[in-house]
PDB file of N, CA and C in Angstrom:
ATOM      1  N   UNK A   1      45.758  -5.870 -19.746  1.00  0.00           N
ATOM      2  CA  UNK A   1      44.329  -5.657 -19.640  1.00  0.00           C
ATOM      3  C   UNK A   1      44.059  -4.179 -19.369  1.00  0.00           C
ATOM      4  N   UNK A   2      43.220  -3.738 -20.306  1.00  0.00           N
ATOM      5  CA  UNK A   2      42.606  -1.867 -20.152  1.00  0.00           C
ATOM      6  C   UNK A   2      41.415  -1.935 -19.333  1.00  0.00           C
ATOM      7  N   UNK A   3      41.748  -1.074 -17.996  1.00  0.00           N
ATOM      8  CA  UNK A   3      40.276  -1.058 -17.747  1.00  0.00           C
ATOM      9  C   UNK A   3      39.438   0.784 -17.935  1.00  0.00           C
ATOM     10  N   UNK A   4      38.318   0.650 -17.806  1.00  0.00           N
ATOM     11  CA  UNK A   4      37.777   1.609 -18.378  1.00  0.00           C
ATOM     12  C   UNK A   4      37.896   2.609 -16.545  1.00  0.00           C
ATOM     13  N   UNK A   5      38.008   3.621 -16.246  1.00  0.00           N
ATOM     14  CA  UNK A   5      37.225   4.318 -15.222  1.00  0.00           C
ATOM     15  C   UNK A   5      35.799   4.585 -15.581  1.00  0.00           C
ATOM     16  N   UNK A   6      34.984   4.974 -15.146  1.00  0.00           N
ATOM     17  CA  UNK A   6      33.718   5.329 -15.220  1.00  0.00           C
ATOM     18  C   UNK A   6      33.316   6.599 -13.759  1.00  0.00           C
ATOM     19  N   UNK A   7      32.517   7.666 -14.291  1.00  0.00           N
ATOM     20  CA  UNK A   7      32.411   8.298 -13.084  1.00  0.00           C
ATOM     21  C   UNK A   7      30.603   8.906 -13.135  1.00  0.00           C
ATOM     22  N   UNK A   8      30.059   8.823 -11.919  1.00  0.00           N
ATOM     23  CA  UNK A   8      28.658   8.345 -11.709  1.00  0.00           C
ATOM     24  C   UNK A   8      27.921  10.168 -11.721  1.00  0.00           C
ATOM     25  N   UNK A   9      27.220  10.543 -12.323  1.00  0.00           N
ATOM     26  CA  UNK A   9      26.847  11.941 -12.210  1.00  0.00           C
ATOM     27  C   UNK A   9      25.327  11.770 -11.382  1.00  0.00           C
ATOM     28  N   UNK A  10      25.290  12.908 -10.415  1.00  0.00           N
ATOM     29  CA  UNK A  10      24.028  13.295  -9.388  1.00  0.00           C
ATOM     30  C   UNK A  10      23.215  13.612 -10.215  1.00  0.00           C
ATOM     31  N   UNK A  11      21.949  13.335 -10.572  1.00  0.00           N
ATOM     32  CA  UNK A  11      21.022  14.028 -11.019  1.00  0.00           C
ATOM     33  C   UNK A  11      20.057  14.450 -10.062  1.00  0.00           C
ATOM     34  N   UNK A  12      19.844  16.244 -10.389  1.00  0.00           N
ATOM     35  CA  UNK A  12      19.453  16.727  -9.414  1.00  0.00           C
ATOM     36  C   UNK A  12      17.409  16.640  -9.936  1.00  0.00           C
ATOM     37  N   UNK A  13      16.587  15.653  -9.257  1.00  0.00           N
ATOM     38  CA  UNK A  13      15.352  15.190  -9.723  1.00  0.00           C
ATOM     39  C   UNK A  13      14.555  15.475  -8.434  1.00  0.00           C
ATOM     40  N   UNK A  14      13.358  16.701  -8.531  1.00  0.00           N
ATOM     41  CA  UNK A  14      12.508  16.245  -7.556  1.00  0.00           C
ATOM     42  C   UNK A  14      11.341  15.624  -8.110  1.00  0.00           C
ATOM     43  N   UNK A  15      11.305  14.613  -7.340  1.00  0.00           N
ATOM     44  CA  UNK A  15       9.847  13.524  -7.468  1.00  0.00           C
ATOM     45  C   UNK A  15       9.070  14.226  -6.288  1.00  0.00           C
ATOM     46  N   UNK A  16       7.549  14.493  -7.134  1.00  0.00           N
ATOM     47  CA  UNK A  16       6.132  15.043  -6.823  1.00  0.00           C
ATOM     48  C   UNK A  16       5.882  14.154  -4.864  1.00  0.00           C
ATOM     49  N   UNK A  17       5.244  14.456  -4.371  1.00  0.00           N
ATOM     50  CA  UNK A  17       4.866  13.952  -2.979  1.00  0.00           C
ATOM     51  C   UNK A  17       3.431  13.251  -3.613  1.00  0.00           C
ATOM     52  N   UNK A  18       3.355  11.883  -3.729  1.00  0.00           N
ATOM     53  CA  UNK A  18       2.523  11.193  -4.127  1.00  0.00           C
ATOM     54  C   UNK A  18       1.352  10.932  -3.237  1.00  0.00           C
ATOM     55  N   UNK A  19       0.564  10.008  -3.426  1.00  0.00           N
ATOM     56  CA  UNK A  19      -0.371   9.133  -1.839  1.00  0.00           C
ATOM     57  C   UNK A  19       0.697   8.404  -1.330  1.00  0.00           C
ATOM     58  N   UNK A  20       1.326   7.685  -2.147  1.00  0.00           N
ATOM     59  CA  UNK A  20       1.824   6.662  -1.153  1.00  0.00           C
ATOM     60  C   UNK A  20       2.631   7.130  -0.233  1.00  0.00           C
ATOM     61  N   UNK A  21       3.428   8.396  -0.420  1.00  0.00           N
ATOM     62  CA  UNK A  21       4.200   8.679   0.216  1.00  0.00           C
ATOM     63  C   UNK A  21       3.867   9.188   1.365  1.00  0.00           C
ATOM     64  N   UNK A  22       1.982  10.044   0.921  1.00  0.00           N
ATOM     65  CA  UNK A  22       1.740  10.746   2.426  1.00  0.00           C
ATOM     66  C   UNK A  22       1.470   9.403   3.243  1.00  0.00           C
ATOM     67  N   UNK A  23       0.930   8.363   2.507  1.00  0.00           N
ATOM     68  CA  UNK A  23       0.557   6.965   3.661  1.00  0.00           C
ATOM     69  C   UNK A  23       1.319   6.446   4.215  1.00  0.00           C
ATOM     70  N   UNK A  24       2.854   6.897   4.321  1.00  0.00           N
ATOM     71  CA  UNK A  24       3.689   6.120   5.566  1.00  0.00           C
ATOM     72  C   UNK A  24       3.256   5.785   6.847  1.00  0.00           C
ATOM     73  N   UNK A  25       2.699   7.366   7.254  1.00  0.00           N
ATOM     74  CA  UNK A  25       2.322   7.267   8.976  1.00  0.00           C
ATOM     75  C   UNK A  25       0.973   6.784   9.062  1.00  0.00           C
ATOM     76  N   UNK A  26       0.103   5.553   8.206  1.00  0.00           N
ATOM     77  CA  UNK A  26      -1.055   5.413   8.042  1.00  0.00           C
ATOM     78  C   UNK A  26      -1.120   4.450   9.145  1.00  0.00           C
ATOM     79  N   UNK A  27      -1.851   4.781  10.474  1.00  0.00           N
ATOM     80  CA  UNK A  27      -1.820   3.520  11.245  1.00  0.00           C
ATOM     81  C   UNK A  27      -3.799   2.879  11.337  1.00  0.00           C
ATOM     82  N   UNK A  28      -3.729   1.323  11.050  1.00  0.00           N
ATOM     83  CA  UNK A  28      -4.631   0.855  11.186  1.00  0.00           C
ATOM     84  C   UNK A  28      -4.096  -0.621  12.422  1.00  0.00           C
ATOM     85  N   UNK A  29      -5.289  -0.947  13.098  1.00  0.00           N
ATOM     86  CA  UNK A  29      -5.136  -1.635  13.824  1.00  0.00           C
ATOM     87  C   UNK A  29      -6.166  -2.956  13.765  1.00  0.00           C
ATOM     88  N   UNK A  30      -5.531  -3.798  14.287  1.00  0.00           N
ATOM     89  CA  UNK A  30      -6.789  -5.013  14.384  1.00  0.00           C
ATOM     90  C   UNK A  30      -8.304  -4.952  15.065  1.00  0.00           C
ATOM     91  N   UNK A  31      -8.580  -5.676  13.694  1.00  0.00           N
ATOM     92  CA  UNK A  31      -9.929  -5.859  14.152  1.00  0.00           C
ATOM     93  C   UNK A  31     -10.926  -4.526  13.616  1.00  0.00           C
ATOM     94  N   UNK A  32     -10.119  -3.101  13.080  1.00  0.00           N
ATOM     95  CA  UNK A  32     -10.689  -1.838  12.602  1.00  0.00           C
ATOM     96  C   UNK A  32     -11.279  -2.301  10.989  1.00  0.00           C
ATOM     97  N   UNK A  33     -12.426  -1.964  10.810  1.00  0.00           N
ATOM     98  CA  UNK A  33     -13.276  -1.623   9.655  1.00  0.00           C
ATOM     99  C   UNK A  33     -12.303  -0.977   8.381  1.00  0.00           C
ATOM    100  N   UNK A  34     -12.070  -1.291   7.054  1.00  0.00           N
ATOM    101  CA  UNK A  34     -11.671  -0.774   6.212  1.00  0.00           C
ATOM    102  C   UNK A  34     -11.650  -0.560   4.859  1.00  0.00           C
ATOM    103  N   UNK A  35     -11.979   0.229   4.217  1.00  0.00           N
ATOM    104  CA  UNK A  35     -12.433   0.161   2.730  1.00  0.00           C
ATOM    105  C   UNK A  35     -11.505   0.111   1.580  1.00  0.00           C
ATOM    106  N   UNK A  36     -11.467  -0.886   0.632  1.00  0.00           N
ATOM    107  CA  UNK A  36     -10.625  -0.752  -0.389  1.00  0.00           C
ATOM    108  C   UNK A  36     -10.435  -0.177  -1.599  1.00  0.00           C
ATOM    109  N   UNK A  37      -9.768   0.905  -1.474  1.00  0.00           N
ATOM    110  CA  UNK A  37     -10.038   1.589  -2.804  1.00  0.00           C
ATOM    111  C   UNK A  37      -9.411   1.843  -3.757  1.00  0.00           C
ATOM    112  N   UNK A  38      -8.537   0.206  -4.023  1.00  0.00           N
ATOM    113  CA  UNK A  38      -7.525  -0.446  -4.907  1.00  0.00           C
ATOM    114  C   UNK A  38      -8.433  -1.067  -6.291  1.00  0.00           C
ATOM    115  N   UNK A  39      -7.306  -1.267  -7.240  1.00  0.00           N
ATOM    116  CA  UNK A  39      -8.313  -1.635  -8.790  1.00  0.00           C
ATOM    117  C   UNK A  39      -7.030  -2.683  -8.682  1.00  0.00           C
ATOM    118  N   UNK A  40      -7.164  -3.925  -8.983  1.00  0.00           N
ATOM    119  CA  UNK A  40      -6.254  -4.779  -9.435  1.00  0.00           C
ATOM    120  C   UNK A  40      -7.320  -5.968 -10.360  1.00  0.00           C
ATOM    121  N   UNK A  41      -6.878  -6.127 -11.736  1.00  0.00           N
ATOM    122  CA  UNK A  41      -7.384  -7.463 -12.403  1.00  0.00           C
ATOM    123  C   UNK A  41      -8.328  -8.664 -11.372  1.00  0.00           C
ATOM    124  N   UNK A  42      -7.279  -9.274 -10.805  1.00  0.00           N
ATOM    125  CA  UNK A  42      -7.906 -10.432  -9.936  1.00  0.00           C
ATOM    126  C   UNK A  42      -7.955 -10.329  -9.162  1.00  0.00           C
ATOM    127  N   UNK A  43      -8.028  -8.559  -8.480  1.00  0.00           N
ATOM    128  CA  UNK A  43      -7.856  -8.799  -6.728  1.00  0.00           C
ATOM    129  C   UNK A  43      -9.690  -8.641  -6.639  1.00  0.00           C
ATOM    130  N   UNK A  44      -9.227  -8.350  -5.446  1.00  0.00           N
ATOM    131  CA  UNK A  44     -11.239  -7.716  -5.016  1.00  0.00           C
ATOM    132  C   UNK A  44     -11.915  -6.617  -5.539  1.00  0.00           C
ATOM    133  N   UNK A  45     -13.248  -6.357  -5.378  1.00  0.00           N
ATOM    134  CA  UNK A  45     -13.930  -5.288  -6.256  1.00  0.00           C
ATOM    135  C   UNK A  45     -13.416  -3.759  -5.257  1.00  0.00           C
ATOM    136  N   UNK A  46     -12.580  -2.722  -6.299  1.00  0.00           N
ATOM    137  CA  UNK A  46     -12.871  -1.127  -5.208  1.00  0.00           C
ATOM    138  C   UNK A  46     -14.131  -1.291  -5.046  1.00  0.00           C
ATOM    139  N   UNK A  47     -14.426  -0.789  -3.934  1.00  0.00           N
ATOM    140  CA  UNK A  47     -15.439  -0.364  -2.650  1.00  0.00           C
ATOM    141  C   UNK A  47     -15.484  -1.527  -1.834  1.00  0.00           C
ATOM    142  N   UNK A  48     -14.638  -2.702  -1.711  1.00  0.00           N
ATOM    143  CA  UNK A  48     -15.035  -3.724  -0.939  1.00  0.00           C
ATOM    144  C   UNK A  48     -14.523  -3.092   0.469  1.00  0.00           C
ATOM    145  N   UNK A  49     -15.730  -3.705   1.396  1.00  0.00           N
ATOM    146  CA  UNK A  49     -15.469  -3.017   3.174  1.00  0.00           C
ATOM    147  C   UNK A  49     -14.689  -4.677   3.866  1.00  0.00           C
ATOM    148  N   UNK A  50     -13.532  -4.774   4.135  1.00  0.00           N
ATOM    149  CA  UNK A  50     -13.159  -5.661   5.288  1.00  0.00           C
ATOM    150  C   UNK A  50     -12.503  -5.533   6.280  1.00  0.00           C
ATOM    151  N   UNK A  51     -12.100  -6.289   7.494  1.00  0.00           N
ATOM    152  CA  UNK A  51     -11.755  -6.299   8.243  1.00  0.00           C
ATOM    153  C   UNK A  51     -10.238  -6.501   8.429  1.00  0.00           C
ATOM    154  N   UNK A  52      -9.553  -5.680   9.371  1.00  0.00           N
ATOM    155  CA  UNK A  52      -8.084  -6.185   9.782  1.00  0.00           C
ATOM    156  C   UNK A  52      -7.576  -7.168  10.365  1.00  0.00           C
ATOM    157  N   UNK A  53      -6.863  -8.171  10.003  1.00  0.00           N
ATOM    158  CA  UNK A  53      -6.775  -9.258  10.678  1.00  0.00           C
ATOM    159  C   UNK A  53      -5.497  -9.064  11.068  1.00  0.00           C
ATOM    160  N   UNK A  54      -4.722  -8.555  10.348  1.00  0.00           N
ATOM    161  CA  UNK A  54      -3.098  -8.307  10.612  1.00  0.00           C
ATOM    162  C   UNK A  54      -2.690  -7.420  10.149  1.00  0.00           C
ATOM    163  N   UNK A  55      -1.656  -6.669  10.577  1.00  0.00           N
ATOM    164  CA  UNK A  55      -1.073  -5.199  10.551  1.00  0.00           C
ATOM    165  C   UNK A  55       0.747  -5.897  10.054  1.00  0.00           C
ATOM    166  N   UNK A  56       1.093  -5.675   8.935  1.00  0.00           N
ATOM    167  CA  UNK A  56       2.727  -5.331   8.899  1.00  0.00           C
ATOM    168  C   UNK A  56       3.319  -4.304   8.264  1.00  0.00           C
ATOM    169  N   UNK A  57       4.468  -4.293   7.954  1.00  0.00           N
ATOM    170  CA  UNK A  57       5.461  -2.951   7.733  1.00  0.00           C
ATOM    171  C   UNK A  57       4.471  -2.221   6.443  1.00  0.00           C
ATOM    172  N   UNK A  58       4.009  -2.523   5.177  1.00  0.00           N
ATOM    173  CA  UNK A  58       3.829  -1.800   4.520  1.00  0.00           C
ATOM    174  C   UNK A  58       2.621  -2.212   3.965  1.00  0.00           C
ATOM    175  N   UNK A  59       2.170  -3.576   4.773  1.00  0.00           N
ATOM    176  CA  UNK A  59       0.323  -3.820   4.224  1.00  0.00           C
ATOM    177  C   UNK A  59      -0.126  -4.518   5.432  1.00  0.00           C
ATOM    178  N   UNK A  60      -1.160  -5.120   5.205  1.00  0.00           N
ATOM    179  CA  UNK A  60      -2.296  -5.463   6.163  1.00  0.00           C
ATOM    180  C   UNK A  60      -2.799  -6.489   6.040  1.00  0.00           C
ATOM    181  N   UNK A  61      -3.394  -7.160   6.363  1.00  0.00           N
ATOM    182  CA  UNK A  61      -4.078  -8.437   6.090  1.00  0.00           C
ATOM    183  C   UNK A  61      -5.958  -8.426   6.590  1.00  0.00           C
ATOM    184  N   UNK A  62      -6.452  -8.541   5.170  1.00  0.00           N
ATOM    185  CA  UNK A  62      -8.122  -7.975   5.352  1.00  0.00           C
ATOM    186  C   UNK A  62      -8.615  -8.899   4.638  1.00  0.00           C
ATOM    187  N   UNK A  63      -9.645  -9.460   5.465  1.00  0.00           N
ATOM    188  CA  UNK A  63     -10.873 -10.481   5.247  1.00  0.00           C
ATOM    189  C   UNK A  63     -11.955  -9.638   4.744  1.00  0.00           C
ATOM    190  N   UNK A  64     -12.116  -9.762   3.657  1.00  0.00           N
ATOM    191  CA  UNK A  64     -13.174  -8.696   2.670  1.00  0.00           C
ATOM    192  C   UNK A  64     -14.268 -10.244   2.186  1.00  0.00           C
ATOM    193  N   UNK A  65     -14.549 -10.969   3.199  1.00  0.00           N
ATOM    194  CA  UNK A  65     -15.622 -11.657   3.079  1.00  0.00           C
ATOM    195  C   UNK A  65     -16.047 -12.578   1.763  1.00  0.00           C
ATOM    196  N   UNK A  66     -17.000 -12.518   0.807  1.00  0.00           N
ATOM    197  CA  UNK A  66     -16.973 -13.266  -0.283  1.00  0.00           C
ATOM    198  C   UNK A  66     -15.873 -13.195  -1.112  1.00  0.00           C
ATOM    199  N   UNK A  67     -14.860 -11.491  -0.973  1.00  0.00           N
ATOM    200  CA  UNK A  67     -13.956 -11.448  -1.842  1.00  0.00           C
ATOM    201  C   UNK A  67     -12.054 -12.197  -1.227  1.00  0.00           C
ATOM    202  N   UNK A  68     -12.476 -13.015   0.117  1.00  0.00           N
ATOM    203  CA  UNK A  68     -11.444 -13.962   0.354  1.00  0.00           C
ATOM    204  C   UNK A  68     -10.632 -13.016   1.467  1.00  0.00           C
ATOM    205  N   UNK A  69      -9.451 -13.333   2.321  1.00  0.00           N
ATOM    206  CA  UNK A  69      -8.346 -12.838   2.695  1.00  0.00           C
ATOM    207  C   UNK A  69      -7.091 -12.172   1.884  1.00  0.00           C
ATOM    208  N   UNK A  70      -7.017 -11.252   1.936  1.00  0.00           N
ATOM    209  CA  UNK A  70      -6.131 -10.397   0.740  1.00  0.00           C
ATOM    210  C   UNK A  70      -4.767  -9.674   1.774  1.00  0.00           C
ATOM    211  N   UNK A  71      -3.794  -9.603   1.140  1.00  0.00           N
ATOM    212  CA  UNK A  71      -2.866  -8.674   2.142  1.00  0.00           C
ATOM    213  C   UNK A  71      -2.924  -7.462   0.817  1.00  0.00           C
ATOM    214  N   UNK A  72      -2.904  -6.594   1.460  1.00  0.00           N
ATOM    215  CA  UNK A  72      -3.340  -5.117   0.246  1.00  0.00           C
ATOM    216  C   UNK A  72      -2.005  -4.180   1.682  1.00  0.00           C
ATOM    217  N   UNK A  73      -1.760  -3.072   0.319  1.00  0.00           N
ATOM    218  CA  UNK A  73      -0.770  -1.899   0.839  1.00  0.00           C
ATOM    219  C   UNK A  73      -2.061  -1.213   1.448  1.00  0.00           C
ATOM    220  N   UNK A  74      -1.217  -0.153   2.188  1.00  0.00           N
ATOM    221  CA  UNK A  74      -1.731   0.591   3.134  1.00  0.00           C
ATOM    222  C   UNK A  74      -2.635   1.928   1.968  1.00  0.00           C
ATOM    223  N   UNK A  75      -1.956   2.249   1.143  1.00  0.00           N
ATOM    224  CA  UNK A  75      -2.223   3.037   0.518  1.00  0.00           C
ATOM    225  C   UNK A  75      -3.562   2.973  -0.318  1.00  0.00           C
ATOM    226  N   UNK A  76      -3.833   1.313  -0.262  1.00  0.00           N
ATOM    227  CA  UNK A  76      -5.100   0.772  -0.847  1.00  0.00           C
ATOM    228  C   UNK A  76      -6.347   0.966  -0.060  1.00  0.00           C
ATOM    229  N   UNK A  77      -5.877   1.136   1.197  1.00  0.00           N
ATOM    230  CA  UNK A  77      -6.863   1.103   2.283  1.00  0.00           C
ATOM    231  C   UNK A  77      -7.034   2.796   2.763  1.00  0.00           C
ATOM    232  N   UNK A  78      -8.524   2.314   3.198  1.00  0.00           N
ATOM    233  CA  UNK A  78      -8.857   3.988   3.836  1.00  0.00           C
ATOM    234  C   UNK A  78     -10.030   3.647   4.882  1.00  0.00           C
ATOM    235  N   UNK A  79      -9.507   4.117   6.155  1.00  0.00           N
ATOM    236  CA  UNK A  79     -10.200   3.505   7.717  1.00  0.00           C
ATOM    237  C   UNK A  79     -11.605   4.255   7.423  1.00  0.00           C
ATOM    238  N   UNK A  80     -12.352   2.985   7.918  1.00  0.00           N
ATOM    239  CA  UNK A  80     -13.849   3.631   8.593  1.00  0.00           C
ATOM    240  C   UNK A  80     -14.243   4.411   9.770  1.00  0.00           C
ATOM    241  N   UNK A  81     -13.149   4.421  10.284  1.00  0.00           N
ATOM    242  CA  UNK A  81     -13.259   4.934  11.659  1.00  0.00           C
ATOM    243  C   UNK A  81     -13.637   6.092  12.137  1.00  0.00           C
ATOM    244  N   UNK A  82     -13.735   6.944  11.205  1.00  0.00           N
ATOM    245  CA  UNK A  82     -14.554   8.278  11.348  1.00  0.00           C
ATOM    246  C   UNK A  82     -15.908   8.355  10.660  1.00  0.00           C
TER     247      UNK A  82
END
């Protein structure tokens, strides 16, 4: 049986600093006001305003009212709080 070696080359790639990336340290908390300013087919309308119901690692959980309970990324969201 022949086996092949294979050897893996670095490609040296910088990827641009996106939103999502600045939104790591995005902290929202329960119960805070928040606007969605996500486009998805069947999700909710951008500009919908809801509420935080739950906070996890990389989305949230927001009651945007007629448009239902949604868990949306952080990056979708942008606080009212100022």
């Amino acid at each position: 049986m022949v086996t092949k070696a294979y050897k893996q080359y670095k490609l040296n790639i910088n990827i641009p600093e996106n939103d999502s990336n600045k939104n790591k340290n995005f902290k929202i908390h329960k119960g805070e006001k928040v606007f969605y300013i996500g486009r998805h087919i069947n999700g909710p309308e951008s500009g919908s305003i809801g509420i935080v119901k739950n906070t996890l690692n990389n989305l949230a959980v927001i009651d945007l009212g007629m448009y239902g309970t949604w868990k949306i990324p952080y990056y979708y969201l942008q606080s009212l709080k100022n």
